[in-house]
C-alpha atoms as a PDB file:
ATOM      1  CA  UNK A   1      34.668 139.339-201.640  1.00  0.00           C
ATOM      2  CA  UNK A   2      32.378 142.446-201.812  1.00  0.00           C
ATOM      3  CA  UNK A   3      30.312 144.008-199.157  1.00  0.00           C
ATOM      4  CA  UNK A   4      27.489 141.931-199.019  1.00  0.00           C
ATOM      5  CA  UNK A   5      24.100 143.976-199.270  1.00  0.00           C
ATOM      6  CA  UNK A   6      22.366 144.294-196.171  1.00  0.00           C
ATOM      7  CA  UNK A   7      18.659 143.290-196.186  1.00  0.00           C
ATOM      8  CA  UNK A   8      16.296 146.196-195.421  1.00  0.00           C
ATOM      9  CA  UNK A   9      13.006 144.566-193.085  1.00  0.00           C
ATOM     10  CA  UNK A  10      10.018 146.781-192.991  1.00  0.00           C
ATOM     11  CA  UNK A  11       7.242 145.517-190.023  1.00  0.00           C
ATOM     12  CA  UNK A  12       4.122 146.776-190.314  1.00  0.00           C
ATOM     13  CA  UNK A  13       2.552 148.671-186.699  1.00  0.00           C
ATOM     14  CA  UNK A  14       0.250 147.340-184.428  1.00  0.00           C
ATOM     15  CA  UNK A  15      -2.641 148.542-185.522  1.00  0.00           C
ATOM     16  CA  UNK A  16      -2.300 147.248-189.010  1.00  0.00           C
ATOM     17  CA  UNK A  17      -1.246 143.743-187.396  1.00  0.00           C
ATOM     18  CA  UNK A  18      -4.475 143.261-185.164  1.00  0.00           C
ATOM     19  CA  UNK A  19      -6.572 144.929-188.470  1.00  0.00           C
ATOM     20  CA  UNK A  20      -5.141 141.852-190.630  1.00  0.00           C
ATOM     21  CA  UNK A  21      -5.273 139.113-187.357  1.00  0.00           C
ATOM     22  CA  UNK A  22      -9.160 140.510-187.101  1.00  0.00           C
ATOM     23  CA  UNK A  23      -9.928 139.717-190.660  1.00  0.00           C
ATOM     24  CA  UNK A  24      -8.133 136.483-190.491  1.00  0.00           C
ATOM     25  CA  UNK A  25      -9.813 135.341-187.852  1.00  0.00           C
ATOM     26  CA  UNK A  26     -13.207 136.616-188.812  1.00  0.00           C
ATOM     27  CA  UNK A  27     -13.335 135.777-192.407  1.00  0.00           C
ATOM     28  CA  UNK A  28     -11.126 132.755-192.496  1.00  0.00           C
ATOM     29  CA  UNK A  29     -11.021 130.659-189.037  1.00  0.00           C
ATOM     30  CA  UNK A  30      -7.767 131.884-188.437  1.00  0.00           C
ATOM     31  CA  UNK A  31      -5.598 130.645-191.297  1.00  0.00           C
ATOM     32  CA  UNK A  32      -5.828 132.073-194.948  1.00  0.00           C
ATOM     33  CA  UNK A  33      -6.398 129.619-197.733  1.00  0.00           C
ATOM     34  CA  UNK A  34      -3.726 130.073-199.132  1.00  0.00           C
ATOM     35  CA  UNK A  35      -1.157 130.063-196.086  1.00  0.00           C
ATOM     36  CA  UNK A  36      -2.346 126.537-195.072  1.00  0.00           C
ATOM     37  CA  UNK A  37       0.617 125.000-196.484  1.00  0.00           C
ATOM     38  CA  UNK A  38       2.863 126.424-194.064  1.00  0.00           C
ATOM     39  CA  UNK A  39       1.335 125.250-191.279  1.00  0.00           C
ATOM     40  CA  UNK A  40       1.347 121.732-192.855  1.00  0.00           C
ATOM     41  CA  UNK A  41       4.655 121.726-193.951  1.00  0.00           C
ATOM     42  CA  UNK A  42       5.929 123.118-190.104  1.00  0.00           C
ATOM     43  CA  UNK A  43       3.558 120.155-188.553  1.00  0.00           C
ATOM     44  CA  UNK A  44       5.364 118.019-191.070  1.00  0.00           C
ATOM     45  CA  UNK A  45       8.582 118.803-190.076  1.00  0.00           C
ATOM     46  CA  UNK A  46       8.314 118.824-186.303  1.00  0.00           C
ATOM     47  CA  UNK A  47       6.226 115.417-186.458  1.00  0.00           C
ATOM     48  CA  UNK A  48       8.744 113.861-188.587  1.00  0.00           C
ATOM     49  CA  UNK A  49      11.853 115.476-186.539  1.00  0.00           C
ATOM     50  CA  UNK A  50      10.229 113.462-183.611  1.00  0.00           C
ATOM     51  CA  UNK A  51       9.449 110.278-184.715  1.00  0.00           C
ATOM     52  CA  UNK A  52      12.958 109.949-186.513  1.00  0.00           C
ATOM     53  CA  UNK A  53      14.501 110.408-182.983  1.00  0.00           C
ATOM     54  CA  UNK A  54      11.856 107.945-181.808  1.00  0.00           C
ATOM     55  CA  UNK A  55      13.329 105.285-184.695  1.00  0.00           C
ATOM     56  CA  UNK A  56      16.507 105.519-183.316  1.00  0.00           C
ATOM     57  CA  UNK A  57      15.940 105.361-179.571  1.00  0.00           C
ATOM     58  CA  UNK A  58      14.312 102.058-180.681  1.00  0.00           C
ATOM     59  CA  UNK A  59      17.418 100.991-182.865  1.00  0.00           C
ATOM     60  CA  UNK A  60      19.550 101.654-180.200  1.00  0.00           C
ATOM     61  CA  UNK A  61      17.826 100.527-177.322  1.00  0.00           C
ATOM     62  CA  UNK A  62      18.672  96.415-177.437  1.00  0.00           C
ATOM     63  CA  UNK A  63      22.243  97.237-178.553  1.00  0.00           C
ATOM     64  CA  UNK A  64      23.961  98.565-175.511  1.00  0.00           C
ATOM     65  CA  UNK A  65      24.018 101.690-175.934  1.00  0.00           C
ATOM     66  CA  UNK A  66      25.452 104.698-173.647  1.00  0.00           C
ATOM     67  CA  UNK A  67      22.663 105.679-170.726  1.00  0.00           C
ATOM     68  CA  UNK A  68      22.778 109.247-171.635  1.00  0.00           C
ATOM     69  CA  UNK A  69      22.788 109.030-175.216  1.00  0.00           C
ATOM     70  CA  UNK A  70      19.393 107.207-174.776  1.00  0.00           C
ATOM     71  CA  UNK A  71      18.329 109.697-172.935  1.00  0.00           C
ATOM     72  CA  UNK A  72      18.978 112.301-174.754  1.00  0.00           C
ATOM     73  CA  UNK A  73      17.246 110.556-177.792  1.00  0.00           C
ATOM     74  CA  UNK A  74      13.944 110.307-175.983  1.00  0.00           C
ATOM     75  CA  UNK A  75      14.521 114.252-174.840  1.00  0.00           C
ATOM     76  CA  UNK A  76      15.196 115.133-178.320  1.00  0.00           C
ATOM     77  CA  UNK A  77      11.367 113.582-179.502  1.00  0.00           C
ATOM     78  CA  UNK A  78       9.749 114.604-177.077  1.00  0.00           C
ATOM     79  CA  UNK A  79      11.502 117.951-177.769  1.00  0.00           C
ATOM     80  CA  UNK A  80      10.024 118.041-180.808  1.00  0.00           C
ATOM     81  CA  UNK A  81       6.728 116.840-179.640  1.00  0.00           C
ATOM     82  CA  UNK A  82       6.767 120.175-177.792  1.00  0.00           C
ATOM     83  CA  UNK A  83       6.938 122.032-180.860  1.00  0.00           C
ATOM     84  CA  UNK A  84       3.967 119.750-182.527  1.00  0.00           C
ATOM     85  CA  UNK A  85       1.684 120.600-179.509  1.00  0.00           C
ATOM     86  CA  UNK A  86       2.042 124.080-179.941  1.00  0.00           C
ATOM     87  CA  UNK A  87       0.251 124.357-183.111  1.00  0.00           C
ATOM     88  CA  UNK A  88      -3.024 122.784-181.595  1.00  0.00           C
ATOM     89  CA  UNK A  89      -2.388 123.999-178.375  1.00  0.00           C
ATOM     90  CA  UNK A  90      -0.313 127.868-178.423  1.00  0.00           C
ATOM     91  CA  UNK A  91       1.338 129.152-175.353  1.00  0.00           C
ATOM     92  CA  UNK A  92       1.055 132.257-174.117  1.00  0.00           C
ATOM     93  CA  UNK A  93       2.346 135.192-175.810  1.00  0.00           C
ATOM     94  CA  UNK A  94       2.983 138.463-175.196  1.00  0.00           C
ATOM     95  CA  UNK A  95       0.320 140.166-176.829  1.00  0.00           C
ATOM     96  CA  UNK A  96      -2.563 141.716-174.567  1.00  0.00           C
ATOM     97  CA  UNK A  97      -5.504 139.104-173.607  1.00  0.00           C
ATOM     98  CA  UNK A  98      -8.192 139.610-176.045  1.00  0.00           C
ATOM     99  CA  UNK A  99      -6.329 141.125-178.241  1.00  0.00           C
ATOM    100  CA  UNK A 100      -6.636 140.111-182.417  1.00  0.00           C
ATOM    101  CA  UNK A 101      -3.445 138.102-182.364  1.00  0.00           C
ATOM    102  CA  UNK A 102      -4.330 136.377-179.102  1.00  0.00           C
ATOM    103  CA  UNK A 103      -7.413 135.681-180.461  1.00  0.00           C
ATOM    104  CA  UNK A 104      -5.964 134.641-183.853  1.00  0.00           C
ATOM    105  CA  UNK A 105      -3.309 132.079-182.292  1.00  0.00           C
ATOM    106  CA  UNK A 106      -6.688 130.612-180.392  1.00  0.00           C
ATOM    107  CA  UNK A 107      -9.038 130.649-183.637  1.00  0.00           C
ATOM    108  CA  UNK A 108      -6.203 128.887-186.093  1.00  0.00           C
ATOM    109  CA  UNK A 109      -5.251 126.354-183.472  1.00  0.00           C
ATOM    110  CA  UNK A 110      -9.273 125.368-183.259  1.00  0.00           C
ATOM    111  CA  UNK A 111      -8.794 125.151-186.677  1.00  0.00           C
ATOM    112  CA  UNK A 112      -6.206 122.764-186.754  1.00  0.00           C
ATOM    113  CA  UNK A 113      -7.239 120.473-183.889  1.00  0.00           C
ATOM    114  CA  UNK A 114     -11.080 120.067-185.886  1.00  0.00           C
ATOM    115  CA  UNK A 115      -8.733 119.281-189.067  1.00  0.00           C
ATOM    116  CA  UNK A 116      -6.665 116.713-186.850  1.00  0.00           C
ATOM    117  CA  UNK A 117      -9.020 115.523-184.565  1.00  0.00           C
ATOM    118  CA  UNK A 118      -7.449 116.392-181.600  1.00  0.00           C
ATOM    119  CA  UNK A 119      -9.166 116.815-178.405  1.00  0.00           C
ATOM    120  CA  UNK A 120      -7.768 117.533-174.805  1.00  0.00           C
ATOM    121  CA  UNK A 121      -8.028 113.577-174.593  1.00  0.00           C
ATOM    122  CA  UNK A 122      -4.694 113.730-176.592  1.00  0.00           C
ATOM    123  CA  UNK A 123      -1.375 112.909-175.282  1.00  0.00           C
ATOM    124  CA  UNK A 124      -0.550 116.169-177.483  1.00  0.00           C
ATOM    125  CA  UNK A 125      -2.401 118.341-174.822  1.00  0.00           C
ATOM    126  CA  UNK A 126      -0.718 116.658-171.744  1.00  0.00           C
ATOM    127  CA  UNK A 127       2.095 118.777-171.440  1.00  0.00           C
ATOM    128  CA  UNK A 128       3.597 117.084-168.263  1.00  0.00           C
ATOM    129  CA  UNK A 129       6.499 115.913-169.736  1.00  0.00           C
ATOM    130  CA  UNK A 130       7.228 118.464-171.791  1.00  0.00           C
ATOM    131  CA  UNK A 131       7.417 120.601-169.051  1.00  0.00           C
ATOM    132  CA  UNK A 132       9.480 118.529-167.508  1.00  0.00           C
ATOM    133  CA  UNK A 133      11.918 119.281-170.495  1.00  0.00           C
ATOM    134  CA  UNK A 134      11.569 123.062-170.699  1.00  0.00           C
ATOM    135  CA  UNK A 135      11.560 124.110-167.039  1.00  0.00           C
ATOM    136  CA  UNK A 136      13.997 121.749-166.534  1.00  0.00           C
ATOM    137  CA  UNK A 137      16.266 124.519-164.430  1.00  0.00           C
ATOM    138  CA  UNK A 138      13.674 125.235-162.044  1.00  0.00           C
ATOM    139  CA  UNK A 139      12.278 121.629-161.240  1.00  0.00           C
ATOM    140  CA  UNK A 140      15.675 120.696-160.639  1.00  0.00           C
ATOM    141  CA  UNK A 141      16.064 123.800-158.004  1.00  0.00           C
ATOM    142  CA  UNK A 142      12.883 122.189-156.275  1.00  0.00           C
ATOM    143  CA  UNK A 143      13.923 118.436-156.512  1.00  0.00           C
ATOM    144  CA  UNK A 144      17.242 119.010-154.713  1.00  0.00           C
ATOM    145  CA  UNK A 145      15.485 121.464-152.211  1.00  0.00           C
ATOM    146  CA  UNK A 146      13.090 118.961-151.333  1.00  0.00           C
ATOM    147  CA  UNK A 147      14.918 116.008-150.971  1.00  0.00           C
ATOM    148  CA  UNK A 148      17.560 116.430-148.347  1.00  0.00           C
ATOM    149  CA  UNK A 149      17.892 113.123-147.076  1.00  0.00           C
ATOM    150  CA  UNK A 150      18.843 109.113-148.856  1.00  0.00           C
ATOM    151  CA  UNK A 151      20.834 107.972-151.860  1.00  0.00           C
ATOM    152  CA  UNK A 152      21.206 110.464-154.704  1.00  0.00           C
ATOM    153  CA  UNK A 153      22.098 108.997-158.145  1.00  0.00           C
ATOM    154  CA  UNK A 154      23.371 112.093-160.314  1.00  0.00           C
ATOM    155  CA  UNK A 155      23.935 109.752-163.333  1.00  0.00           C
ATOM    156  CA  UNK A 156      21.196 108.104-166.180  1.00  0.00           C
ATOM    157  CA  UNK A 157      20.199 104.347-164.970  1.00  0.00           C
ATOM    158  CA  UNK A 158      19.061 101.808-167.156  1.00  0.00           C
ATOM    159  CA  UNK A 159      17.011  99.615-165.076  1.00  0.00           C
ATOM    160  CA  UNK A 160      12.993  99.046-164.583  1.00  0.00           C
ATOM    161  CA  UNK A 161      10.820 101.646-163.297  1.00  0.00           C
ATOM    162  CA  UNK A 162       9.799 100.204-159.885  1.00  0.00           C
ATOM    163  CA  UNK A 163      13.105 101.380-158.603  1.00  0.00           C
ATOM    164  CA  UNK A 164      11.825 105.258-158.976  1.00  0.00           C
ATOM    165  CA  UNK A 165       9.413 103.578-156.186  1.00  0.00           C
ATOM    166  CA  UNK A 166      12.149 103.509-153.137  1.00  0.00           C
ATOM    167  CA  UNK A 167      11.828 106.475-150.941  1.00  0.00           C
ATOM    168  CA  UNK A 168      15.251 106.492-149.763  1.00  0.00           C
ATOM    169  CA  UNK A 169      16.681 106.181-153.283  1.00  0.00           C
ATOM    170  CA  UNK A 170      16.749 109.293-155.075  1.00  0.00           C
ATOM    171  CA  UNK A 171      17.401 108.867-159.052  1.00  0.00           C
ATOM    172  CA  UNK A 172      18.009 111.352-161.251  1.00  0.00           C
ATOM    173  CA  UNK A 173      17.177 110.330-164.528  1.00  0.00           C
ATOM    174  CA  UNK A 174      15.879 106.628-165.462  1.00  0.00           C
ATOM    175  CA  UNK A 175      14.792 104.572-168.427  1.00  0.00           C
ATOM    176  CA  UNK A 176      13.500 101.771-168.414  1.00  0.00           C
ATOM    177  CA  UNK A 177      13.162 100.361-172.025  1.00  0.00           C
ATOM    178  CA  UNK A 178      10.546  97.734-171.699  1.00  0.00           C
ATOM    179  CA  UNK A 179       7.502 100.211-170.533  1.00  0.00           C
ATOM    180  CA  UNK A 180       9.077 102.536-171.920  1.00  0.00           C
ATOM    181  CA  UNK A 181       8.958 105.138-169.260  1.00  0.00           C
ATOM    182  CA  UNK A 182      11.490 107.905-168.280  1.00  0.00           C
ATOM    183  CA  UNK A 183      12.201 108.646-165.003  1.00  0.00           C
ATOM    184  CA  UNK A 184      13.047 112.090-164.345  1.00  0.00           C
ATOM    185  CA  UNK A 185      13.618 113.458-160.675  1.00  0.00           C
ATOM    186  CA  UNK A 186      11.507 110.529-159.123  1.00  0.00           C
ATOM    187  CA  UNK A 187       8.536 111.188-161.555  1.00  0.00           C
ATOM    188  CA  UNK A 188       7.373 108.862-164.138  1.00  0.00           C
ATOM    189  CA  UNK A 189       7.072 109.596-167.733  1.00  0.00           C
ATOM    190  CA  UNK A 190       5.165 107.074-170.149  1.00  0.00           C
ATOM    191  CA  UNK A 191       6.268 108.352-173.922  1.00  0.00           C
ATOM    192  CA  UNK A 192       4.934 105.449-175.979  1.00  0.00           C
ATOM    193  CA  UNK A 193       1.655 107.029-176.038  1.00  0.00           C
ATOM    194  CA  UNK A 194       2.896 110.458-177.367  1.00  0.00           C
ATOM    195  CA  UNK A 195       4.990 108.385-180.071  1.00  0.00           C
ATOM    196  CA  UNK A 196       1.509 107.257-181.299  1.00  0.00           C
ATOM    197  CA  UNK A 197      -0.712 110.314-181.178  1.00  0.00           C
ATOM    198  CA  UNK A 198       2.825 111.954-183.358  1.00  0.00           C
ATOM    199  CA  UNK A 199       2.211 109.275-185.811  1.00  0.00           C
ATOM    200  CA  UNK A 200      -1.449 109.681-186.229  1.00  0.00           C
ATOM    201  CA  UNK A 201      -0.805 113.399-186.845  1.00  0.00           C
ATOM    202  CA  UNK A 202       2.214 113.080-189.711  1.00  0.00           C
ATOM    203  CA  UNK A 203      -0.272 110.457-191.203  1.00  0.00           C
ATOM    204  CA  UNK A 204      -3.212 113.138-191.617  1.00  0.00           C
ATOM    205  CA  UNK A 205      -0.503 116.095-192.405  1.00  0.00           C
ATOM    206  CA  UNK A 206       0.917 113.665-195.312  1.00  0.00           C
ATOM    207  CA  UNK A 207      -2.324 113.252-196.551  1.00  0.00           C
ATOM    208  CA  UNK A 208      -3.116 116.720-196.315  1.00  0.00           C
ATOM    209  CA  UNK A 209      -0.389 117.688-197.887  1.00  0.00           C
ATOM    210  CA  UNK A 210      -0.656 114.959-200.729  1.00  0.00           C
ATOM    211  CA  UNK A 211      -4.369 116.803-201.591  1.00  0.00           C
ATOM    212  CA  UNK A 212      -2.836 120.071-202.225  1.00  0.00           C
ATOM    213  CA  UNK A 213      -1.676 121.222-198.913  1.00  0.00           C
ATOM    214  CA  UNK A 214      -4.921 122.232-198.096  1.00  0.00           C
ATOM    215  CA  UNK A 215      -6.633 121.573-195.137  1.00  0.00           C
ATOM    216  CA  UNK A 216     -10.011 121.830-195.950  1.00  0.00           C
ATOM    217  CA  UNK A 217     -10.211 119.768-199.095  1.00  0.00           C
ATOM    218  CA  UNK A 218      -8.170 116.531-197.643  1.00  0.00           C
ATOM    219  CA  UNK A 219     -11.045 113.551-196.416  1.00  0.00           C
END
């Protein structure tokens, strides 16, 4: 086979990026016209990542399935529920406060939440458990600093939630099917309620999409 060509990237400086992020934001609420459809089609794909993960953790769940295989189904949606949030939510970056592309990440996720609907009422914004996810490491540190004393369960337990409630017992990771709740380190995770807020938001993003892929012009 032949050398394969390598691809020459050219990035623009920083001025020229906060010039374009100021105009974006200014003239066009933070998202051109025309780049609208990427932003659908990436809500698309993280919404529908999610609630495909969600389908199967639900055909699974009555069928005696492996502990940590459940798990890890619930931990992959809300993984990608993470991702969703982001768009209507951004974290941090590492561009200066105040500067144009801070201020454009702010101005196009307004955008989107008013398109959505979303307010800081949504499960979306609640980013409890998927912080439990991400700074997994570091919680963990804590739990096992903190807790020094009782039964320790390293393993997943499929079981009801009110166990969690024992001081002496110490569980890692539990799920409990029926309120569907996840138990992680002794704290209690509901995750029906982000299921539903991820299906009202691939139901507007369809339709969005289905109307040109234009935000603006879907009802």
């Amino acid at each position: 086979m032949g050398r394969q060509r390598e691809q020459k990237i050219t990035y623009i400086n920083h001025d020229e990026r906060e010039r374009r992020a100021a105009i974006v934001m200014d003239d066009f609420g933070g998202i051109l016209p025309q780049c609208e459809a990427f932003y659908l089609h990436s809500i698309l794909y993280s919404a529908g990542r999610c609630l495909e993960s969600f389908e199967e953790y639900e055909r699974l769940k009555d069928v005696s399935a492996e502990s940590d295989y459940l798990v890890s189904i619930v931990q992959e949606a809300v993984g990608h529920a993470a991702a969703l949030s982001r768009y209507f939510w951004p974290s941090r970056g590492r561009d200066k406060k105040g500067s144009s592309l801070e201020r454009l990440k702010a101005k196009r996720a307004e955008k989107l939440r008013d398109a959505f609907g979303l307010s800081e009422n949504s499960t979306l914004y609640n980013r409890e458990l998927r912080n439990a996810w991400e700074h997994f490491d570091e919680r963990l540190d804590l739990y096992l600093l903190e807790n020094d004393a009782g039964f320790f369960f390293p393993g997943t337990v499929i079981d009801d939630h009110s166990l969690a409630d024992d001081p002496t017992g110490h569980l890692f990771k539990l799920l409990d099917p029926g309120a569907e709740c996840l138990v992680l380190m002794g704290v209690k995770y509901f995750f029906s309620p982000i299921r539903d807020e991820v299906k009202g938001v691939l139901e507007r993003a369809t339709a969005f999409d289905r109307q040109g892929s234009r935000i603006s012009s879907a009802s």
